[in-house]
Protein backbone atom coordinates (compact mmCIF):
# COMPACT_ATOMS: atom_id res chain seq x y z
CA UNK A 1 81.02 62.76 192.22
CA UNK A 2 79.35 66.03 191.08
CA UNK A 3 79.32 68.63 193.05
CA UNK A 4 77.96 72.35 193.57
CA UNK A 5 79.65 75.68 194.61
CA UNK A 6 77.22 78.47 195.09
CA UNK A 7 78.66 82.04 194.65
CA UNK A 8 78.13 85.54 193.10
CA UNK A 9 78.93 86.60 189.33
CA UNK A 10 82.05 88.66 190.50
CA UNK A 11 83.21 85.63 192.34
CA UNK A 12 82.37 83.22 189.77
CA UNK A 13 84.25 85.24 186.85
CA UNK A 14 87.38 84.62 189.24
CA UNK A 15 87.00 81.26 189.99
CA UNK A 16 86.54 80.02 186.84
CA UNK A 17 90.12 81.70 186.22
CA UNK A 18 91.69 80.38 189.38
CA UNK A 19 89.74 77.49 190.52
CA UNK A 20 87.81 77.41 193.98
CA UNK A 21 89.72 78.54 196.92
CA UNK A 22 89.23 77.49 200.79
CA UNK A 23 87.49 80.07 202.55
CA UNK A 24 86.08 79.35 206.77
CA UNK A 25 84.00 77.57 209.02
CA UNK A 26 82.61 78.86 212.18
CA UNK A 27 83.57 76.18 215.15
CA UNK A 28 81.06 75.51 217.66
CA UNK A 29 82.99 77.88 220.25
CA UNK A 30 82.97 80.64 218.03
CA UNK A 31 86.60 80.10 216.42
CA UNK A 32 86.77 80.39 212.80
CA UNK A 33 88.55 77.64 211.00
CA UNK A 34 90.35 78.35 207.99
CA UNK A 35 90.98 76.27 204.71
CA UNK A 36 88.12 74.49 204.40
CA UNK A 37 85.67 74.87 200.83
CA UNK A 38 82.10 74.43 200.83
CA UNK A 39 80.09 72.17 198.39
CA UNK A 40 77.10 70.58 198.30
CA UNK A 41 75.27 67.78 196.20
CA UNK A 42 72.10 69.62 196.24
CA UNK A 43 71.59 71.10 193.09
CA UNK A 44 68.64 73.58 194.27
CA UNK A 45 70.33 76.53 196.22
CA UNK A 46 67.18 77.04 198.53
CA UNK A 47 67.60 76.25 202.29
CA UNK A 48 71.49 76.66 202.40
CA UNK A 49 71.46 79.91 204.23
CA UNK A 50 72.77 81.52 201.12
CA UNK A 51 72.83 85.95 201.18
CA UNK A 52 70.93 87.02 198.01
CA UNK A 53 72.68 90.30 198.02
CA UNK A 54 69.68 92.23 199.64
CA UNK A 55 70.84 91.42 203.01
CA UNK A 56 72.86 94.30 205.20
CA UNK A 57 74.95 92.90 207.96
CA UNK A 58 73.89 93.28 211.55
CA UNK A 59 76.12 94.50 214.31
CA UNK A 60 77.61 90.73 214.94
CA UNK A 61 77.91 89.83 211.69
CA UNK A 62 80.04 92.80 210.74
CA UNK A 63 81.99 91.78 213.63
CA UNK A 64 82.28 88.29 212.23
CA UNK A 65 82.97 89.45 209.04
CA UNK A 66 85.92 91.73 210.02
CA UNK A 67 87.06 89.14 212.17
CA UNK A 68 87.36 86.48 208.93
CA UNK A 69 88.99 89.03 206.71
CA UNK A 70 90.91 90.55 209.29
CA UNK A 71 90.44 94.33 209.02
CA UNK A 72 87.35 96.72 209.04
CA UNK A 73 84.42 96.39 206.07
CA UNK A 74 84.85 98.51 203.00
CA UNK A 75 81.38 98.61 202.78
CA UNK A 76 78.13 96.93 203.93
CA UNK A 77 77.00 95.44 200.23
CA UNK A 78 76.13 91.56 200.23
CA UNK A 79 77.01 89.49 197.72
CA UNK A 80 74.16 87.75 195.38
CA UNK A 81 75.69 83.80 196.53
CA UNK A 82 72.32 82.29 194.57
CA UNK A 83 73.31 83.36 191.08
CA UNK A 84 76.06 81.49 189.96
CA UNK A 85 76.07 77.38 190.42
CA UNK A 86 79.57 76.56 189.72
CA UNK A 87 79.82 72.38 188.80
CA UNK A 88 82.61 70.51 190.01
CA UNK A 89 83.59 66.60 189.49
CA UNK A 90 85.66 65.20 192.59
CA UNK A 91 86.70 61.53 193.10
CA UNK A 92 84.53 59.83 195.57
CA UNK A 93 87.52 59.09 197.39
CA UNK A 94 89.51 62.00 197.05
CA UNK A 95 90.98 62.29 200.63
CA UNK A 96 90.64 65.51 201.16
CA UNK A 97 86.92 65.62 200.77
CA UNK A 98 84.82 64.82 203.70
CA UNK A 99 81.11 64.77 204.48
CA UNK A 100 80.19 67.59 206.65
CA UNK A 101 78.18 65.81 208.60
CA UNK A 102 80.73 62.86 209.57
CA UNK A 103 83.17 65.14 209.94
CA UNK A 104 81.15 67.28 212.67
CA UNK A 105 80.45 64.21 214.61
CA UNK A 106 84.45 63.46 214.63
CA UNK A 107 85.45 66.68 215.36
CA UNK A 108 82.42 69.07 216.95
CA UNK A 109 80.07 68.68 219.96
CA UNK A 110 77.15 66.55 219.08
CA UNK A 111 74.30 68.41 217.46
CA UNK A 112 76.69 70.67 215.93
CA UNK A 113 75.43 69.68 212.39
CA UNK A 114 71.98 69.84 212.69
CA UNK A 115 72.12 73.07 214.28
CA UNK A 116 74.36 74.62 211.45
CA UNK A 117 71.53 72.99 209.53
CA UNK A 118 68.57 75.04 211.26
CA UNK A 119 70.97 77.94 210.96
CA UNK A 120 70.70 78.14 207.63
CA UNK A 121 66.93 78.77 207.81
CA UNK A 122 66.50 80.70 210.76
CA UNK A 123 68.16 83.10 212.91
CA UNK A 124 69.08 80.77 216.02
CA UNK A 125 69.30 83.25 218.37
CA UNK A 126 65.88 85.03 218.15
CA UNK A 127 64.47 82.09 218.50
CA UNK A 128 63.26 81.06 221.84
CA UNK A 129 64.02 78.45 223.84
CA UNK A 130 60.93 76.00 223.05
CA UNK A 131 60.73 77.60 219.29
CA UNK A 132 64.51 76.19 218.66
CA UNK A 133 63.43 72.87 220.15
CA UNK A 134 60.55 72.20 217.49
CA UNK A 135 62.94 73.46 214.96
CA UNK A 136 65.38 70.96 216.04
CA UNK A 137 62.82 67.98 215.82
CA UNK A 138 60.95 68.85 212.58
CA UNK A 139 62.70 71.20 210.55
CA UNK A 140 63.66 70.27 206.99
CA UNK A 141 67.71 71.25 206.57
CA UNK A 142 70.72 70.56 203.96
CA UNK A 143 73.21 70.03 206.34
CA UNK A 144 73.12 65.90 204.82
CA UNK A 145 73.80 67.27 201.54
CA UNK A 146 77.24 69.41 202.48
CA UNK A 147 80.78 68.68 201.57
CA UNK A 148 83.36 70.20 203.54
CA UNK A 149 86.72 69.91 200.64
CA UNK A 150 90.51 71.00 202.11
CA UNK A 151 92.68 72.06 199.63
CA UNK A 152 91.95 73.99 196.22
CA UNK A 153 89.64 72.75 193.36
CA UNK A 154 91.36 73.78 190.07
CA UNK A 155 89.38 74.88 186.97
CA UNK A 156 90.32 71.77 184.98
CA UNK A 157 87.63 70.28 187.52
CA UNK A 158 84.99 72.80 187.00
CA UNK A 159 82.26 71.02 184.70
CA UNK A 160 79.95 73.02 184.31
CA UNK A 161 78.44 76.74 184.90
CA UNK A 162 74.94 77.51 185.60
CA UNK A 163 73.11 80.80 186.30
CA UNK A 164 70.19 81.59 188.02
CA UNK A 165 67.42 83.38 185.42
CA UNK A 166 64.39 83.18 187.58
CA UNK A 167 63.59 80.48 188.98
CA UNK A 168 65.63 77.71 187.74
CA UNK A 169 69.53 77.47 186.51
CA UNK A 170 70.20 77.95 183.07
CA UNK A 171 74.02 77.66 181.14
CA UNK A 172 76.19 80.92 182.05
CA UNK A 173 76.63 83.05 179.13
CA UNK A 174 78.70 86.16 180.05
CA UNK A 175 76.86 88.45 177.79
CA UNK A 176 73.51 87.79 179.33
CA UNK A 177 74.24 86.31 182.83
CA UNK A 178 77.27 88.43 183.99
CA UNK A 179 77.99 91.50 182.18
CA UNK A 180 75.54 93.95 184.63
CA UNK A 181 75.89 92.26 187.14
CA UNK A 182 79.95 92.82 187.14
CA UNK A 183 78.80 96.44 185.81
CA UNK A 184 76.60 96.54 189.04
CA UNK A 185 79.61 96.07 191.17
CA UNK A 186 81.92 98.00 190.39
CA UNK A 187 83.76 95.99 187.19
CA UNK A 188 83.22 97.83 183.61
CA UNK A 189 84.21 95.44 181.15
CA UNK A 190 84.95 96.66 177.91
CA UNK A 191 82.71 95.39 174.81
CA UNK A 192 82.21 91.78 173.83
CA UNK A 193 84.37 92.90 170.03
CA UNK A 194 87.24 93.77 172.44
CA UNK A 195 87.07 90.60 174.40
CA UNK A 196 87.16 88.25 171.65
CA UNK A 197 90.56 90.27 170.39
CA UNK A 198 92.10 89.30 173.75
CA UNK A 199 92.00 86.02 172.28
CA UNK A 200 94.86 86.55 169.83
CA UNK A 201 97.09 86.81 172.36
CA UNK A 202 95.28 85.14 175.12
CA UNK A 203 94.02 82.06 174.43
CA UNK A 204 91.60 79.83 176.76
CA UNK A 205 93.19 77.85 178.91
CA UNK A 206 90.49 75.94 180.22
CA UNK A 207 86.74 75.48 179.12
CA UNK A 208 84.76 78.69 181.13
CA UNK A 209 87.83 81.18 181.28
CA UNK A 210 87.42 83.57 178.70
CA UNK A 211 89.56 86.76 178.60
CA UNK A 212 88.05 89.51 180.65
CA UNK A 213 89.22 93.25 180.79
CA UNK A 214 87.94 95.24 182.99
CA UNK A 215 88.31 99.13 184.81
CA UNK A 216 87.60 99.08 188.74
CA UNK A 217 88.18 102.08 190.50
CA UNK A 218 89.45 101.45 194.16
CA UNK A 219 90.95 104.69 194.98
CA UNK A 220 89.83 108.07 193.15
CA UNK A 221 93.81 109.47 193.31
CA UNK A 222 94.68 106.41 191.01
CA UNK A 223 95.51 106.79 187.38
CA UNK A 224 93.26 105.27 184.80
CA UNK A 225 94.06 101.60 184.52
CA UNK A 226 92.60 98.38 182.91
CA UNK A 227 92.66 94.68 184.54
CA UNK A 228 93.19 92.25 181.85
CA UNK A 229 92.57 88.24 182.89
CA UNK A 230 93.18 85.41 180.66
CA UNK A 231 95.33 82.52 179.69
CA UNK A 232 96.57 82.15 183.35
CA UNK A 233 97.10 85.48 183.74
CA UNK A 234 96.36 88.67 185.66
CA UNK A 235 97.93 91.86 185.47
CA UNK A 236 97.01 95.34 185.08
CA UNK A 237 98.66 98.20 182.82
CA UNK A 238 98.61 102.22 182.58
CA UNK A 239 95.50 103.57 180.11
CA UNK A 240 98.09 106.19 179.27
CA UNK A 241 101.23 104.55 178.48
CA UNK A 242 99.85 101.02 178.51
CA UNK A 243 102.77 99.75 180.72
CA UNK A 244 102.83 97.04 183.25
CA UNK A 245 101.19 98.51 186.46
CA UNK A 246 100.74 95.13 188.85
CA UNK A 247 100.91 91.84 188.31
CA UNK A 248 103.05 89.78 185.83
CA UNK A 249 102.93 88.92 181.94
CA UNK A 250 105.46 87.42 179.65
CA UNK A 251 107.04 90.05 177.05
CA UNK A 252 105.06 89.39 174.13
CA UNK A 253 101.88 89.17 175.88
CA UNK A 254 102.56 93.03 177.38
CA UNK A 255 103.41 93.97 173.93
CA UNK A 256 100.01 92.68 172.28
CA UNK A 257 98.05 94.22 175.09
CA UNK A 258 99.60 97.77 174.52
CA UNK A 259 98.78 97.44 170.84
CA UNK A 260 95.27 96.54 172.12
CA UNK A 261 95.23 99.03 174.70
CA UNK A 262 96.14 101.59 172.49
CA UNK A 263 93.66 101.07 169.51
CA UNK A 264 91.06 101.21 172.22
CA UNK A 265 92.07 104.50 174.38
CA UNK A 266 88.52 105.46 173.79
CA UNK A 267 86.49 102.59 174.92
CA UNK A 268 88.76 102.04 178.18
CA UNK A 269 88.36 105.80 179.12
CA UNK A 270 84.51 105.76 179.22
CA UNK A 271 85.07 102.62 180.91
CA UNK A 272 86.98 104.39 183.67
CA UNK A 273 84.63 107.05 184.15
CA UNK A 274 81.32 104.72 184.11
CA UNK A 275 83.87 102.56 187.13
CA UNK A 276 84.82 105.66 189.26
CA UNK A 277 80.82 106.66 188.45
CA UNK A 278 79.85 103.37 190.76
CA UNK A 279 82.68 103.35 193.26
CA UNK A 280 81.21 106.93 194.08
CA UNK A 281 77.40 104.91 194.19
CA UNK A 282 79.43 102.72 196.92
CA UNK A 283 81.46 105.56 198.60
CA UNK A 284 79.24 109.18 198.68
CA UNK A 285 81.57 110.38 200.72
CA UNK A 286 84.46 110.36 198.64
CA UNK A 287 82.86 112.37 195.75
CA UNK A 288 82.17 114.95 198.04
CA UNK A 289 85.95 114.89 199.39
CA UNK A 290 86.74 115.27 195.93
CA UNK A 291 84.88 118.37 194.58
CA UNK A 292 85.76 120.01 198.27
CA UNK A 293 89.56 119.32 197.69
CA UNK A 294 88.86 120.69 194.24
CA UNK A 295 87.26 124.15 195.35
């Protein structure tokens, strides 16, 4: 069976490294349930309730949000879950998959589905009491086409990779599909020259994961560092000295990356700066921290 995973560029770059991952379900009485992966067999991304990234959480929603990932928000940006259509083959029968709208009716209140369903086209509780009871009767929803999938989907069973240009889906091509928009949020990767050197020494494993390298600045007091993903891999070494910072690699693979690191001290600086540049765009208040601390 194919099916589709919805999600943003920055998300997509990791799954395609490391497979989909379980994320939550919100349980009629509020509880979130954890471990469970969304798909659908809709191929059009319209009427899922998807954010599109322009979207600023309310009040509640923060409070959901900080509730799921269990500490306060970082910031109040949205992720863009309509860009990337991430394809994925899973046996019919695989027991861990389930329709989400059997498995409501064997483990929710009844109506639970279909109101899940109108949830993902309006905002249930502005509605009013007769305005939610058309909805309920006529309302066109999706909630037929969700899979509900508990356990981890590794890459080998990622098929295929689509991007949204437009209005329709087109094949991901990192170079014109995700480059910016990693840029965008905070990732600087280095140039597409660099990235097919990683190759030498970091070979595909599977048939979307590419080596990335990239500089993302999460805390101004940190020393300049580059992420480098690949080959099964993710770890993170000093600009400087080009030494292991976090993460693991075997010996030879840290060798060949401070050989690479080093013939491209340049590159990986500006890339720092233009990284620190947009974690200042997220976090004002930090730059201004900064130059006080510094007068």
């Amino acid at each position: 069976m194919q099916l589709y995973h919805y999600t943003s560029v920055t998300l997509a770059e990791s799954i395609l490294h490391s497979g989909l991952k379980p994320s939550t379900l919100t349980r009629a009485d509020g509880s979130i349930m954890r471990g469970v992966l969304w798909l659908t067999s809709d191929p059009d991304f319209n009427g899922h309730g998807l954010l599109t990234g322009k979207e600023r959480p309310t009040d509640s929603e923060k409070r959901y949000l900080e509730k799921v990932q269990g500490g306060p928000l970082k910031n109040e940006v949205m992720a863009d879950k309509t860009a990337i259509r991430i394809h994925v083959d899973i046996e019919d029968d695989d027991p861990m998959l389930h329709s989400f709208v059997d498995w409501s009716k064997r483990n929710e209140r009844p109506g639970y589905a279909r109101i899940m369903g109108l949830s993902a086209l309006y905002d249930i509780k502005a509605l009013s009491d007769a305005e939610l009871q058309r909805a309920y009767k006529h309302a066109k929803t999706k909630e037929t086409t969700w899979m509900l999938y508990f356990g981890n989907v590794p890459p080998t069973q990622i098929s295929g990779v689509s991007a949204l240009a437009g209005k329709q889906f087109v094949p991901y091509d990192f170079e014109r599909n995700g480059r910016e928009s990693l840029r965008e949020n905070g990732l600087t990767i280095v140039n597409a020259d660099s990235l097919h050197r990683l190759q030498d020494f970091l070979p595909p494993l599977y048939q979307f994961d590419l080596p990335k390298a990239f500089c993302i600045c999460t805390d101004v007091s940190d020393r300049p560092f580059v992420v480098i993903r690949g080959a099964g891999y993710q770890f993170s070494v000093d600009l400087s000295s080009g030494e292991l910072r976090e993460g693991e690699a075997t010996a030879t693979i840290l060798a060949a990356t401070k050989v690479w690191v080093g013939e491209r001290q340049a590159e990986l600086e500006a890339c720092w700066e233009d990284a620190t540049e947009t974690y200042f765009r997220f976090y004002p208040e930090k730059r201004l921290t900064r130059e006080s601390n510094r007068g």
